[in-house]
C-alpha atoms as a PDB file:
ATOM      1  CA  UNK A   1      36.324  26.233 -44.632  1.00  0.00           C
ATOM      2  CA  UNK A   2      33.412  23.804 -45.322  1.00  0.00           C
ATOM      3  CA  UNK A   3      33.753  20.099 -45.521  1.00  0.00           C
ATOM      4  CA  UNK A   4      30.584  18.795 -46.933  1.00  0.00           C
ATOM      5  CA  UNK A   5      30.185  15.224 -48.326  1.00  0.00           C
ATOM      6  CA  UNK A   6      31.139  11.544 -48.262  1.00  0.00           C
ATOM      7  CA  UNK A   7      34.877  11.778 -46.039  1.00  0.00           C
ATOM      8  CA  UNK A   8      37.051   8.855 -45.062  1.00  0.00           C
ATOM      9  CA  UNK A   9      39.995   8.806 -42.849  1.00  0.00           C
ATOM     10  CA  UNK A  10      41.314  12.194 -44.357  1.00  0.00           C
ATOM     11  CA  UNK A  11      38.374  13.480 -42.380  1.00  0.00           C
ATOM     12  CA  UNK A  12      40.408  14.228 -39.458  1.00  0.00           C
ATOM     13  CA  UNK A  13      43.411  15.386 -41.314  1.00  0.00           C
ATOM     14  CA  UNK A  14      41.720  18.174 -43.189  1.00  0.00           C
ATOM     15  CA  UNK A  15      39.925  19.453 -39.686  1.00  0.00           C
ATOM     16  CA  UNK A  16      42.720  19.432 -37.850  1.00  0.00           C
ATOM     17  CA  UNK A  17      44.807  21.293 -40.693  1.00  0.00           C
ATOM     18  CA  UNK A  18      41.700  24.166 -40.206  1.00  0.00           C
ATOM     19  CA  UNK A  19      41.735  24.405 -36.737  1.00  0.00           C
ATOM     20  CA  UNK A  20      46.139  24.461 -36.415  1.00  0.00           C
ATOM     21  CA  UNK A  21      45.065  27.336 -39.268  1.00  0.00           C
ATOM     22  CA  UNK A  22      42.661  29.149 -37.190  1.00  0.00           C
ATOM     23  CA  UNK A  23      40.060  28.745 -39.414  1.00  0.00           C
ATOM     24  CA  UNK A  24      36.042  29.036 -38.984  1.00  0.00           C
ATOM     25  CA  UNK A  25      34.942  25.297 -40.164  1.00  0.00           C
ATOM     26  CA  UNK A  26      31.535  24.276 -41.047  1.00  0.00           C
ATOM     27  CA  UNK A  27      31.940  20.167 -41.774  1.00  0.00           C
ATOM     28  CA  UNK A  28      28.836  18.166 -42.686  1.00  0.00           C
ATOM     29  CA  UNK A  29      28.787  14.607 -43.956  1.00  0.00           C
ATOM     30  CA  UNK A  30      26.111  11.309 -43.921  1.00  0.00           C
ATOM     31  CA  UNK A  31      28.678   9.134 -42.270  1.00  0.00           C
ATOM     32  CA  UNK A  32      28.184   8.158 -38.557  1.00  0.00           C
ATOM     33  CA  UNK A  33      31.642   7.121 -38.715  1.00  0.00           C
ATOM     34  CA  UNK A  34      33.479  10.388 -39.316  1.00  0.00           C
ATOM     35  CA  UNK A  35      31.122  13.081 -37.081  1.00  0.00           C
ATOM     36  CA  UNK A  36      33.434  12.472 -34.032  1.00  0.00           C
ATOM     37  CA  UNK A  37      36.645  14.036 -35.798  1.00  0.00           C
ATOM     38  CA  UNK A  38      34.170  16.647 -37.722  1.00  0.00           C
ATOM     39  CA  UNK A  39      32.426  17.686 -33.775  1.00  0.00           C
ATOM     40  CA  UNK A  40      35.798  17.352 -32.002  1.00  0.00           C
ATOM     41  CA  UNK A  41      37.635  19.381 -34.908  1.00  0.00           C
ATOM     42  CA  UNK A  42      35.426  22.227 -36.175  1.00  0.00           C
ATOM     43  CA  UNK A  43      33.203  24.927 -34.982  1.00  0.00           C
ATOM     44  CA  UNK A  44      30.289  23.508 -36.845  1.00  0.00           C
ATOM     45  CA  UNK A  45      28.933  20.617 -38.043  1.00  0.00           C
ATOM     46  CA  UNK A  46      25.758  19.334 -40.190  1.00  0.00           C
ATOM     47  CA  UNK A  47      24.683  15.927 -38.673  1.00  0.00           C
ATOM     48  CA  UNK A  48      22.791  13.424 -40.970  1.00  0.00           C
ATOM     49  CA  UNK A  49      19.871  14.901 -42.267  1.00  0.00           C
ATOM     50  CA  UNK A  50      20.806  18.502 -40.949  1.00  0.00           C
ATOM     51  CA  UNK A  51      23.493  18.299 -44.630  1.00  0.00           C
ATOM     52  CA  UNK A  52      20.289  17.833 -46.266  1.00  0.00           C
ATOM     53  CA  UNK A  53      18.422  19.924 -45.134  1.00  0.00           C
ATOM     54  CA  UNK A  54      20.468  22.943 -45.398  1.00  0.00           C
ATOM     55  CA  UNK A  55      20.580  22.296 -48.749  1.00  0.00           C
ATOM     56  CA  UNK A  56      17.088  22.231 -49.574  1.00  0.00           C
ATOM     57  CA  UNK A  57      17.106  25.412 -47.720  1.00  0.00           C
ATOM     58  CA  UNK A  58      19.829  27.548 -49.018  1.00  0.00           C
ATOM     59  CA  UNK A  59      18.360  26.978 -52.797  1.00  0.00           C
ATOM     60  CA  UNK A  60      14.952  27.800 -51.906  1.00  0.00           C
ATOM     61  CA  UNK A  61      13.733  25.746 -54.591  1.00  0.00           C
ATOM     62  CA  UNK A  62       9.624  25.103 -53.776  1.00  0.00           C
ATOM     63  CA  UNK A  63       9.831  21.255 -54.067  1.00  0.00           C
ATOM     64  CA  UNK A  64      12.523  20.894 -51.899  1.00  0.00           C
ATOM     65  CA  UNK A  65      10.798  23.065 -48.808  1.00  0.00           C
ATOM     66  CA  UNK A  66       7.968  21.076 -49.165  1.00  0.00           C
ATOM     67  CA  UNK A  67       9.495  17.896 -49.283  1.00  0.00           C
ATOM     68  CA  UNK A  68      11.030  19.074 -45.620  1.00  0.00           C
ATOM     69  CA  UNK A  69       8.029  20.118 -44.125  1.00  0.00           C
ATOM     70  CA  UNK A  70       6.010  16.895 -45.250  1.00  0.00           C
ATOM     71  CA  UNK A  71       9.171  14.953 -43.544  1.00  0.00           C
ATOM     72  CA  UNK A  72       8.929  17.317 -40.195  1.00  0.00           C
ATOM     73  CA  UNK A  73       4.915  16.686 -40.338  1.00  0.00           C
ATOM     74  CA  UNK A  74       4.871  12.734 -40.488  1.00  0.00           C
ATOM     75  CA  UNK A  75       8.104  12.852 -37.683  1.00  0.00           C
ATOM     76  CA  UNK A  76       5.620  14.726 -35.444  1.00  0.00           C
ATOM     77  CA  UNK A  77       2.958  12.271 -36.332  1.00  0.00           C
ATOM     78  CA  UNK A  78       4.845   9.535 -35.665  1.00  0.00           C
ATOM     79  CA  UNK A  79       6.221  10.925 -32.229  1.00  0.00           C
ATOM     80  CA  UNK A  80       2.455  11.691 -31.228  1.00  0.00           C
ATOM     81  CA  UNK A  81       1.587   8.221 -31.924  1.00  0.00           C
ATOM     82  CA  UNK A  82       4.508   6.957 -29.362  1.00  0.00           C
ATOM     83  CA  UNK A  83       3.740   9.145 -26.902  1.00  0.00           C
ATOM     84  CA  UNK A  84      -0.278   8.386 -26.895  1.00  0.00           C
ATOM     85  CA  UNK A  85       1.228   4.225 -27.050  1.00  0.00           C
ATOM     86  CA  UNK A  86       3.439   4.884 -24.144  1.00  0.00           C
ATOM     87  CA  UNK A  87       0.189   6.287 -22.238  1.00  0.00           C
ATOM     88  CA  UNK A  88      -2.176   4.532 -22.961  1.00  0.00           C
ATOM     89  CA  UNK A  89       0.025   1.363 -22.050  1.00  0.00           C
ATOM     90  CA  UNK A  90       0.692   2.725 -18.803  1.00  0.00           C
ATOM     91  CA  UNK A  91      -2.601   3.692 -18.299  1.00  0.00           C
ATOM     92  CA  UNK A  92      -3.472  -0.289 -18.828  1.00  0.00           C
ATOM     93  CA  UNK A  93      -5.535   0.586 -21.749  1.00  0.00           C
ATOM     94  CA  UNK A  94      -5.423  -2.116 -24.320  1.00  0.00           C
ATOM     95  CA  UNK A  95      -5.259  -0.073 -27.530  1.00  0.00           C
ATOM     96  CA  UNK A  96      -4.520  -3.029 -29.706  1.00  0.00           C
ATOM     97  CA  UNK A  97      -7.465  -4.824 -28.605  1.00  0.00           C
ATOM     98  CA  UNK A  98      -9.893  -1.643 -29.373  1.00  0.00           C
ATOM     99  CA  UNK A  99      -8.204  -1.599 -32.949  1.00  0.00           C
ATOM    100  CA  UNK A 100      -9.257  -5.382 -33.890  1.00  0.00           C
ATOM    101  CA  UNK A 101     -12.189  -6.323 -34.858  1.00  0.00           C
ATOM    102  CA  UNK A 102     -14.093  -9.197 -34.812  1.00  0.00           C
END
């Protein structure tokens, strides 16, 4: 069964009814509110941006790859950037004072 999509309180209802049925489940949904009863209840489940993502990349549509990889490209940017901060502020360096000028 797949669950995919904006779920309420009948989240829980429908999961359980799948596993009492034996049922492979695959549940995915944008709410942070309703992935306890989707983890707890099925075998898998899509968190966040995972839905997304698996959308893009089951329709193999050019536009929507690309948009993914761009996103996966700036995250990796952005997590080099934190990790060089985190180092060069224990390593006393004052990086924001080599980025002004005067």
């Amino acid at each position: 069964m797949f669950y995919m999509g904006a779920f309420f309180s009948e989240s829980l209802i429908l999961a359980e009814t799948g596993n009492a049925a034996g049922a492979i489940q695959i549940a995915g949904t944008g709410q942070p509110s309703q992935l306890p009863f989707f983890v707890a209840s099925c075998d898998y489940t899509l968190i966040g941006e995972e839905l997304f993502a698996a959308s893009a990349y089951l329709a193999r549509e050019p536009k929507l790859l690309g948009s993914l990889k761009g996103q996966d490209f700036a995250k990796g940017l952005f997590l080099v950037a934190i990790i060089l901060g985190i180092i060069f502020e224990l390593l006393t360096v004052p990086f924001i004072k080599i980025l002004q000028v005067s």
